[in-house]
Protein backbone atom coordinates (compact mmCIF):
# COMPACT_ATOMS: atom_id res chain seq x y z
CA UNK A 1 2.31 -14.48 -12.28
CA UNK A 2 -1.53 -14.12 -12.68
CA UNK A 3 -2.69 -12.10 -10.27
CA UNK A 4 -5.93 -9.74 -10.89
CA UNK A 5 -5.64 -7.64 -7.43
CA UNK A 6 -3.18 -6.32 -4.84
CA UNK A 7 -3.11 -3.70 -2.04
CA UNK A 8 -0.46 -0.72 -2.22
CA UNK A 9 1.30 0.51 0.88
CA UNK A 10 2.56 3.79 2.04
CA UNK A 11 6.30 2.42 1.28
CA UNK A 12 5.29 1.74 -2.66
CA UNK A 13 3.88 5.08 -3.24
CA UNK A 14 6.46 6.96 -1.88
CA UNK A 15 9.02 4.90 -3.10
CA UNK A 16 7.95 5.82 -6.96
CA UNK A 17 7.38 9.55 -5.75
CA UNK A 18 11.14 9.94 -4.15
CA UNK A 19 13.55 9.50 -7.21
CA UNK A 20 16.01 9.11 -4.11
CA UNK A 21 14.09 6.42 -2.04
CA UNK A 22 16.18 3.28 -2.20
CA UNK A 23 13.42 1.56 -3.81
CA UNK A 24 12.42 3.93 -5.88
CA UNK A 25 14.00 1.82 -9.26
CA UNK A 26 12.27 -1.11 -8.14
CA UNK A 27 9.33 0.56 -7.58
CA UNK A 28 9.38 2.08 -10.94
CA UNK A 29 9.69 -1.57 -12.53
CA UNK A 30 6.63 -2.82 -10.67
CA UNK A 31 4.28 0.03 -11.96
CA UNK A 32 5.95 -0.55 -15.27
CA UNK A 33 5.34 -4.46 -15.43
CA UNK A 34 1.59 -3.56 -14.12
CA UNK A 35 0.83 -0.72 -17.05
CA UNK A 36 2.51 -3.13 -19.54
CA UNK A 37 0.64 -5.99 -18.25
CA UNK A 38 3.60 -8.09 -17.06
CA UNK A 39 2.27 -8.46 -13.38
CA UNK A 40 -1.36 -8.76 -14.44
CA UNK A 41 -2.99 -7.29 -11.92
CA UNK A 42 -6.72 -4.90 -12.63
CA UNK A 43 -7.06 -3.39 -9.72
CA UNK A 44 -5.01 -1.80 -6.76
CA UNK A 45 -6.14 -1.22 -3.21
CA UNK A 46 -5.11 0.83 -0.81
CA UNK A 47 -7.20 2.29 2.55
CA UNK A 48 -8.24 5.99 3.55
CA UNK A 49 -5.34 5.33 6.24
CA UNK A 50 -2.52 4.67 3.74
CA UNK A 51 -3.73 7.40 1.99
CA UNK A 52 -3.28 9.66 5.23
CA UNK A 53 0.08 8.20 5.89
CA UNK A 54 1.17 8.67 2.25
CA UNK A 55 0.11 12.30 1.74
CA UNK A 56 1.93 13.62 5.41
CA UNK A 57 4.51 11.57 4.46
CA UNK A 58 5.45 13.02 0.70
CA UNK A 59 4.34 16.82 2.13
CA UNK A 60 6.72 16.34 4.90
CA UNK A 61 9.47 14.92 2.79
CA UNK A 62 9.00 16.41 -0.67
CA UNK A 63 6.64 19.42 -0.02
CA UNK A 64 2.94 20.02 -0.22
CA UNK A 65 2.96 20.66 -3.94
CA UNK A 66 4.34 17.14 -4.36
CA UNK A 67 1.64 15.91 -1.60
CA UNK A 68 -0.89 17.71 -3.97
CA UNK A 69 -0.22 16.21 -6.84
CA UNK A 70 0.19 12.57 -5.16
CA UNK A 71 -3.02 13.11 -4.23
CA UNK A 72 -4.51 14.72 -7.34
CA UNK A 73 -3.51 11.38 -9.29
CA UNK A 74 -5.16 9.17 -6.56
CA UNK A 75 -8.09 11.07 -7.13
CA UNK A 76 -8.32 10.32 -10.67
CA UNK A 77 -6.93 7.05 -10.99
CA UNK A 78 -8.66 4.49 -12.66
CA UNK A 79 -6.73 1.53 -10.92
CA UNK A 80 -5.84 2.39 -7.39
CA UNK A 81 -9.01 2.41 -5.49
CA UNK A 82 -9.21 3.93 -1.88
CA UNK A 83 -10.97 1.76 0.88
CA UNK A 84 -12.21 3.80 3.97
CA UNK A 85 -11.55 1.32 6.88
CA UNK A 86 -15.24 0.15 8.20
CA UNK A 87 -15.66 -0.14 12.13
CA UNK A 88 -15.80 -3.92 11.34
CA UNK A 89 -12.13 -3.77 9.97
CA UNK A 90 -10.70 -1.42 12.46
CA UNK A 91 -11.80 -3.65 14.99
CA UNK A 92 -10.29 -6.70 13.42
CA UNK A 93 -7.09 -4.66 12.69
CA UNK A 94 -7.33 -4.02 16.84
CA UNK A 95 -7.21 -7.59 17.38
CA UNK A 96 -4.11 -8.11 15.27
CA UNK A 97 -2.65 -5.18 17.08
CA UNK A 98 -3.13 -6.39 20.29
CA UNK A 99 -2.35 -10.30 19.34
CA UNK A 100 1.45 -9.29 18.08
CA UNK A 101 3.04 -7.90 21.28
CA UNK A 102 6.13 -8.99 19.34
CA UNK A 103 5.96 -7.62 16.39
CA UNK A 104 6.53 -3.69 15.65
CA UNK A 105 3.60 -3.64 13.56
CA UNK A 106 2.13 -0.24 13.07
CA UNK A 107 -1.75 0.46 13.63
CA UNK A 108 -1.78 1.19 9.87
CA UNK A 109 0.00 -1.93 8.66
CA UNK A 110 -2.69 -4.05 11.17
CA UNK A 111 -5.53 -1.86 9.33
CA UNK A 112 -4.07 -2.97 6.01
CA UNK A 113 -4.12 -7.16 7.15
CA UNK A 114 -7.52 -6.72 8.37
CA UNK A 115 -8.18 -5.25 4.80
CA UNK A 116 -6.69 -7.39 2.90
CA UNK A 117 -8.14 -10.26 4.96
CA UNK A 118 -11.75 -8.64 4.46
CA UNK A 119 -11.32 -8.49 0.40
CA UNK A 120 -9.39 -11.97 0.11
CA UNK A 121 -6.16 -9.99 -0.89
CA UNK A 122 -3.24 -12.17 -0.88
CA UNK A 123 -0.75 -9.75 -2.06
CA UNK A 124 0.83 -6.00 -1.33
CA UNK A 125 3.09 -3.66 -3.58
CA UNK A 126 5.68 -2.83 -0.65
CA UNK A 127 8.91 -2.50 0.79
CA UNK A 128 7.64 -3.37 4.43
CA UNK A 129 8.79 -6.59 5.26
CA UNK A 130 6.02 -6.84 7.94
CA UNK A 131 3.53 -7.98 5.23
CA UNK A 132 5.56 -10.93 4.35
CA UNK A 133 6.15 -11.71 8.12
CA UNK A 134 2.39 -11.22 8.65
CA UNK A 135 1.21 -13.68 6.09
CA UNK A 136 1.13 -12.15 2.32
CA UNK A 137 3.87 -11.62 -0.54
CA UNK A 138 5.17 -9.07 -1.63
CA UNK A 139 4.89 -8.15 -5.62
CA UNK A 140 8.66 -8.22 -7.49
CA UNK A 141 9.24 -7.98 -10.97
């Protein structure tokens, strides 16, 4: 699979943070195949609002010092780079909020299309099933 970007959600970082998330193995195997250069993919995205989501998350679940450190190695990766959501993409990610009546799409996850949309991303590392339903694929090893 050559792909040279994709957008990380809130479910793939916690997933490799929780050793007992249920995708925690396969989460493990994507960041493996992307260090090793199996999935060949140079950058990662994520937005200011995953972020957010991520580091109550893990501090709620797993404790601030795990929070801190999550966040200490966002900070200084040289991969994963954070997106603050523009005015222009939160009002896009509105739209898509207010389009799927049907859906139980979260604020964030309609924040994340509108991303995505905005950079030409076609792909997320995931467990949410609402970015395949939305339009994109999810990365698997």
């Amino acid at each position: 699979m050559n792909i040279s970007i994709s957008f990380v959600d809130t479910s793939a970082f916690y997933a490799l943070d929780d050793s007992d998330d249920a995708s925690h193995e396969e989460a493990i195997k994507i960041r493996r195949a992307i260090r090793n250069g199996k999935l060949q993919i140079r950058r990662l995205y994520t937005s200011d609002y995953i972020l957010d989501e991520t580091l109550t998350l893990i501090m709620m679940q797993l404790g601030h010092s795990q929070a801190i450190d999550f966040g200490e190695r966002i900070r200084k990766s040289r991969i994963v780079n954070v997106v603050r959501i523009s005015a222009e993409v939160e009002e896009k990610a509105w739209v898509v909020f207010k389009k799927h009546k049907d859906k139980r799409y979260s604020f964030t996850d309609c924040t994340s299309f509108a991303l995505m949309e905005e950079f030409g991303v076609k792909n997320a590392f995931s467990f949410d099933r609402n970015f395949e339903q939305y339009v994109f694929s999810l990365l698997r090893v």
